[in-house]
Protein backbone atom coordinates (compact mmCIF):
# COMPACT_ATOMS: atom_id res chain seq x y z
CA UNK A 1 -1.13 -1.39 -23.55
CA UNK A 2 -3.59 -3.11 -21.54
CA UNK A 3 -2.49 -5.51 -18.51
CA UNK A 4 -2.36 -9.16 -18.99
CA UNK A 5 -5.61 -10.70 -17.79
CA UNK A 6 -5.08 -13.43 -15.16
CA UNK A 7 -3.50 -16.88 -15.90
CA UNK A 8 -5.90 -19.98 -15.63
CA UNK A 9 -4.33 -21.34 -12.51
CA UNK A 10 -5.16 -17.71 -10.79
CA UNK A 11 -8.13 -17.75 -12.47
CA UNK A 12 -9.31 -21.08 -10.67
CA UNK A 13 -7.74 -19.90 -7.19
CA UNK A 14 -9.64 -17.04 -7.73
CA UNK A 15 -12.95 -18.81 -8.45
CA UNK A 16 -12.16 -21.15 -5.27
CA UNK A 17 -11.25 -18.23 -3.01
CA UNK A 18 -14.49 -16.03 -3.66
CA UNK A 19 -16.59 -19.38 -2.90
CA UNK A 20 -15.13 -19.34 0.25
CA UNK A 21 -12.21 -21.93 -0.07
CA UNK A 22 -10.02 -20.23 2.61
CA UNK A 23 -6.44 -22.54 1.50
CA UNK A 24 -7.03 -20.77 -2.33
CA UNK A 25 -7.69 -17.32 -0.79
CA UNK A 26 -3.66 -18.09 0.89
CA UNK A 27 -2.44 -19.36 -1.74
CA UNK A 28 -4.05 -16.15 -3.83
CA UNK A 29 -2.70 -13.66 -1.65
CA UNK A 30 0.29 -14.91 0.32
CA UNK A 31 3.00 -14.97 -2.51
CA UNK A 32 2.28 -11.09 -3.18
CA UNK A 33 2.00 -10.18 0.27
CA UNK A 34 5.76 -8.29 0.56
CA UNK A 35 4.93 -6.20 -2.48
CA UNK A 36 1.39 -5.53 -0.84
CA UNK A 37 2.80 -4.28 2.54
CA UNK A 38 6.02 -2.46 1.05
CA UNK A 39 3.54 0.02 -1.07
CA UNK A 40 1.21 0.40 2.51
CA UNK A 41 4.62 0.88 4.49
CA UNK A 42 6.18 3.45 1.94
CA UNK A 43 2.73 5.51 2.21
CA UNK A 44 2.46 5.31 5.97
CA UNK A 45 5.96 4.74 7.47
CA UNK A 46 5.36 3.39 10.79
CA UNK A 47 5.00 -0.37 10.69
CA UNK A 48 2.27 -1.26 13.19
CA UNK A 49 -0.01 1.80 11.17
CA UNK A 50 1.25 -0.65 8.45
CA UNK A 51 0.37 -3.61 9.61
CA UNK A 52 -3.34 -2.36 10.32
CA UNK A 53 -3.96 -1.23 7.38
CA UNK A 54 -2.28 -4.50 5.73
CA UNK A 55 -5.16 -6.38 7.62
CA UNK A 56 -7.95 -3.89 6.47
CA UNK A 57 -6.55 -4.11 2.57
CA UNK A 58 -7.14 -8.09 3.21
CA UNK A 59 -10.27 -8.26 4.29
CA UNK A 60 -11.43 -5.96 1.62
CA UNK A 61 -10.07 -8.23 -0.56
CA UNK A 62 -11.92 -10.87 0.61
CA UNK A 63 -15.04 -9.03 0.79
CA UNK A 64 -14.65 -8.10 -2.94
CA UNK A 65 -13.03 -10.60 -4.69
CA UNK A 66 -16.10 -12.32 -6.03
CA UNK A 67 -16.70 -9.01 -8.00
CA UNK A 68 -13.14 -9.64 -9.53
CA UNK A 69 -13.41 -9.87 -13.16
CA UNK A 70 -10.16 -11.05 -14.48
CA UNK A 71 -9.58 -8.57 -16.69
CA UNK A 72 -6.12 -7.21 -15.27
CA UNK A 73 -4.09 -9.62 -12.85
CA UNK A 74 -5.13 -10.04 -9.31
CA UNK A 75 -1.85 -8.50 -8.16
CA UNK A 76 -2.30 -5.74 -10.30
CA UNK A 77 -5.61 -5.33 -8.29
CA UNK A 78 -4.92 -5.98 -5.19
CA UNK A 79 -2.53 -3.42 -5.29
CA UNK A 80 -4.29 -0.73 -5.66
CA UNK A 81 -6.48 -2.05 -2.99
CA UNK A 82 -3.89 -1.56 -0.96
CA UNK A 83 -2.85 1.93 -2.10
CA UNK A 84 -5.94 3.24 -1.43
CA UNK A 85 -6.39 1.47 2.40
CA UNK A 86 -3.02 3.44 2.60
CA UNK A 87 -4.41 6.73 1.79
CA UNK A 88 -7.37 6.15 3.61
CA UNK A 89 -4.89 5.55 6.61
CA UNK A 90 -3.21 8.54 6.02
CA UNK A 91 -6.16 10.48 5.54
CA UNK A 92 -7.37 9.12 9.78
CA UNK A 93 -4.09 10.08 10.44
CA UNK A 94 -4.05 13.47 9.37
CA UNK A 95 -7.34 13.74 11.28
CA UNK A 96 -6.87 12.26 14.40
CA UNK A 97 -3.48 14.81 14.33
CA UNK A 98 -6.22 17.72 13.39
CA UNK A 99 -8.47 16.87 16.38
CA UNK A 100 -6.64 16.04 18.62
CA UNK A 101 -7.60 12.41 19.13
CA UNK A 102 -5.86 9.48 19.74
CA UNK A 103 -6.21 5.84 18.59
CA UNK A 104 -8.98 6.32 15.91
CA UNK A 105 -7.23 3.56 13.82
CA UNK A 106 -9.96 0.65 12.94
CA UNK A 107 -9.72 -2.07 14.60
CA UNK A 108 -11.67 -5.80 14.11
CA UNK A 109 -14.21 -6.55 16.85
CA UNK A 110 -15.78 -9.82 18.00
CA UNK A 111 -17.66 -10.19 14.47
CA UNK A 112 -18.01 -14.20 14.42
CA UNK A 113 -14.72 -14.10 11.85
CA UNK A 114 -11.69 -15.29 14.53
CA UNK A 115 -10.67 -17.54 12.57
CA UNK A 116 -10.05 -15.57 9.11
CA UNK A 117 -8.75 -12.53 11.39
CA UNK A 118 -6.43 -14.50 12.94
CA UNK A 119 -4.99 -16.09 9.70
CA UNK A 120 -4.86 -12.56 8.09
CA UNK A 121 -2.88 -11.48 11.56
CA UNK A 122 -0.29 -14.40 10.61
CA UNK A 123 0.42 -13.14 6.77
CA UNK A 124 0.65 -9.88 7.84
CA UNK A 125 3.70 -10.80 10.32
CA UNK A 126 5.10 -12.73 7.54
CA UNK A 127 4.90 -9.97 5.15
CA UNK A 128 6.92 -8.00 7.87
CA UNK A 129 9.44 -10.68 7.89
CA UNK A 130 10.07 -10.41 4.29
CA UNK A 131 10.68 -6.64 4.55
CA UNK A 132 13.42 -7.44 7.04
CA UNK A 133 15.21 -9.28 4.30
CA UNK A 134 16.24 -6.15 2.98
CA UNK A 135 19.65 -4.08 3.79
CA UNK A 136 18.82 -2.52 6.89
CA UNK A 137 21.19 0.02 6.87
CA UNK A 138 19.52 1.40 3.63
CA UNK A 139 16.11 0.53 4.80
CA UNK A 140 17.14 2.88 7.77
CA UNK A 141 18.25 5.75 5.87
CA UNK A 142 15.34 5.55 3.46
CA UNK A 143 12.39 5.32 6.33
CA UNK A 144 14.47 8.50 7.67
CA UNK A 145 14.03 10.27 4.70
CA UNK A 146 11.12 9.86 3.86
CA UNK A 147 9.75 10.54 8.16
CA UNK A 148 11.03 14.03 7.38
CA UNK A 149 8.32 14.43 5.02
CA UNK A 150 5.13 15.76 5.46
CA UNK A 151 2.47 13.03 4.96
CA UNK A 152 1.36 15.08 1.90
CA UNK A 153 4.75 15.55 0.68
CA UNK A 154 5.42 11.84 0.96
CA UNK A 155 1.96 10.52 -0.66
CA UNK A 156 2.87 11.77 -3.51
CA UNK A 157 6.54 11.13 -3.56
CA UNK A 158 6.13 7.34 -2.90
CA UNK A 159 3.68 7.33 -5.53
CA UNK A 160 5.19 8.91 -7.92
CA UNK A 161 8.90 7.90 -7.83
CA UNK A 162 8.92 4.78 -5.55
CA UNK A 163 5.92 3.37 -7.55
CA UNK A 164 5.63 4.41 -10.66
CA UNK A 165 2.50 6.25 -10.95
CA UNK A 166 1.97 9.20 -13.23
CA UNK A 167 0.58 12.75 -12.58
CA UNK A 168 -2.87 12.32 -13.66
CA UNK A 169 -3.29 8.94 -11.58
CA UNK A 170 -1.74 10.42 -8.70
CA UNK A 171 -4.34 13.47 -8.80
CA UNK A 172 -7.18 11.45 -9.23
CA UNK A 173 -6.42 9.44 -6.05
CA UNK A 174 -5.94 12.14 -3.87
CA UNK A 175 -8.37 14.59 -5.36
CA UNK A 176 -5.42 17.69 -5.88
CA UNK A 177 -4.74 19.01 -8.93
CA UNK A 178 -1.64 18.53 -11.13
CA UNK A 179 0.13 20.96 -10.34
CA UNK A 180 -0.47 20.83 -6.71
CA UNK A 181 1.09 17.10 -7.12
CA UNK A 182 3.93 18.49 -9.13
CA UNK A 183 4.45 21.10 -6.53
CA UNK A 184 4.91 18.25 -3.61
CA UNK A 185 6.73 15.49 -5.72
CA UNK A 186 9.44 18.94 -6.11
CA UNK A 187 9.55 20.14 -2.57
CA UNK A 188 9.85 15.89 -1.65
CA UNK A 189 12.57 15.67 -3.90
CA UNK A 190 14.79 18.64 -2.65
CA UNK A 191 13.83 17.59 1.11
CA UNK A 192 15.45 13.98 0.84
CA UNK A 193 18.54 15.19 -1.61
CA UNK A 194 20.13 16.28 0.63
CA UNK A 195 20.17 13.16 3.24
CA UNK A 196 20.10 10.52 0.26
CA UNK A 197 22.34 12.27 -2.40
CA UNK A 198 23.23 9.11 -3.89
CA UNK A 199 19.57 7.79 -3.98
CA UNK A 200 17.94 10.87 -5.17
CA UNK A 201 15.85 10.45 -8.67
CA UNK A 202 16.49 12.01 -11.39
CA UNK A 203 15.25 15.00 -12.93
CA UNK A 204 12.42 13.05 -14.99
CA UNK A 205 9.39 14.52 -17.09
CA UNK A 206 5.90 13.80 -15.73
CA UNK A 207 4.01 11.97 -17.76
């Protein structure tokens, strides 16, 4: 089935924000902005990585929105805006590791945009807040299973049973076969069962 285009009211704030209208671009963005940095976090597990990349996924928002179409909802696109600044985080990360270099994470320069930089600086801390909201106990647990992973090993696993996605989508964003991304989602699965028995998924056939 295909997704539900966008309402008229998100339609309009869409239409303001990609003329510029920085109050519709916040009022576009802000209410899905804990769903936007819990799929970045669950990729990259370590918050200030998190909170970079949150800021990149923004401003490429803003840079593309006026090519938004409307055909799916802006959440629904945004989203995977974000998943993929997440992968492309992961991807420096794995790098930097590789080479032995610190600090290669982007970071915004004196580009004549303060004032938009420091307004995306101020969701992003208030998308943080809302992931404090949850049980921190179980947020604790979780972040520790999932740090035991290997940043390919937990790619796939947050894709694939934290959000949903299915085989082929997963392979096509990273660029591995599927059986290389059933291989990881398995060895994932049997690495956190044993420190999250009671939250492990279920046996469950890919799709």
């Amino acid at each position: 089935m295909s997704p539900a285009p966008a309402s008229p009211s998100e339609a309009a704030l869409v239409q303001a924000a990609a003329g510029g209208d920085p109050e519709a671009f916040e009022a576009l963005v802000r209410p899905h902005l804990g769903m936007l940095f819990r799929v970045i976090d669950r990729i990259l597990g370590n918050e200030a990585e998190s909170q970079d990349a949150l800021q990149d996924a923004l401003l490429t928002i803003l840079r593309e929105l006026p090519g938004f179409q409307g055909a799916s909802k802006f959440s629904t696109w945004a989203y995977r805006i974000c998943v993929n600044q997440a992968l492309m985080a992961r991807r420096k990360r794995v790098r930097r590791r590789e080479d032995a270099i610190e600090d290669l994470m982007p970071r915004f320069g004196d580009d004549g945009h303060h004032k938009e930089v420091d307004l995306l600086l101020e969701w992003s801390e208030d998308a943080e807040a809302l992931m404090k909201v949850e049980q921190e106990e179980l947020k604790a647990r979780v972040r520790q299973g999932l740090d035991r992973l290997s940043d390919d090993q937990r790619a796939v696993f947050v894709l694939r049973d934290l959000e949903g996605w299915d085989t082929d989508e997963i392979s096509r964003h990273l660029g591995i076969t599927r059986e290389l991304v059933r291989q990881r989602v398995h060895r994932a699965r049997l690495a956190l069962r044993a420190l999250l028995p009671e939250f492990a998924p279920r046996p469950v056939e890919d799709r």
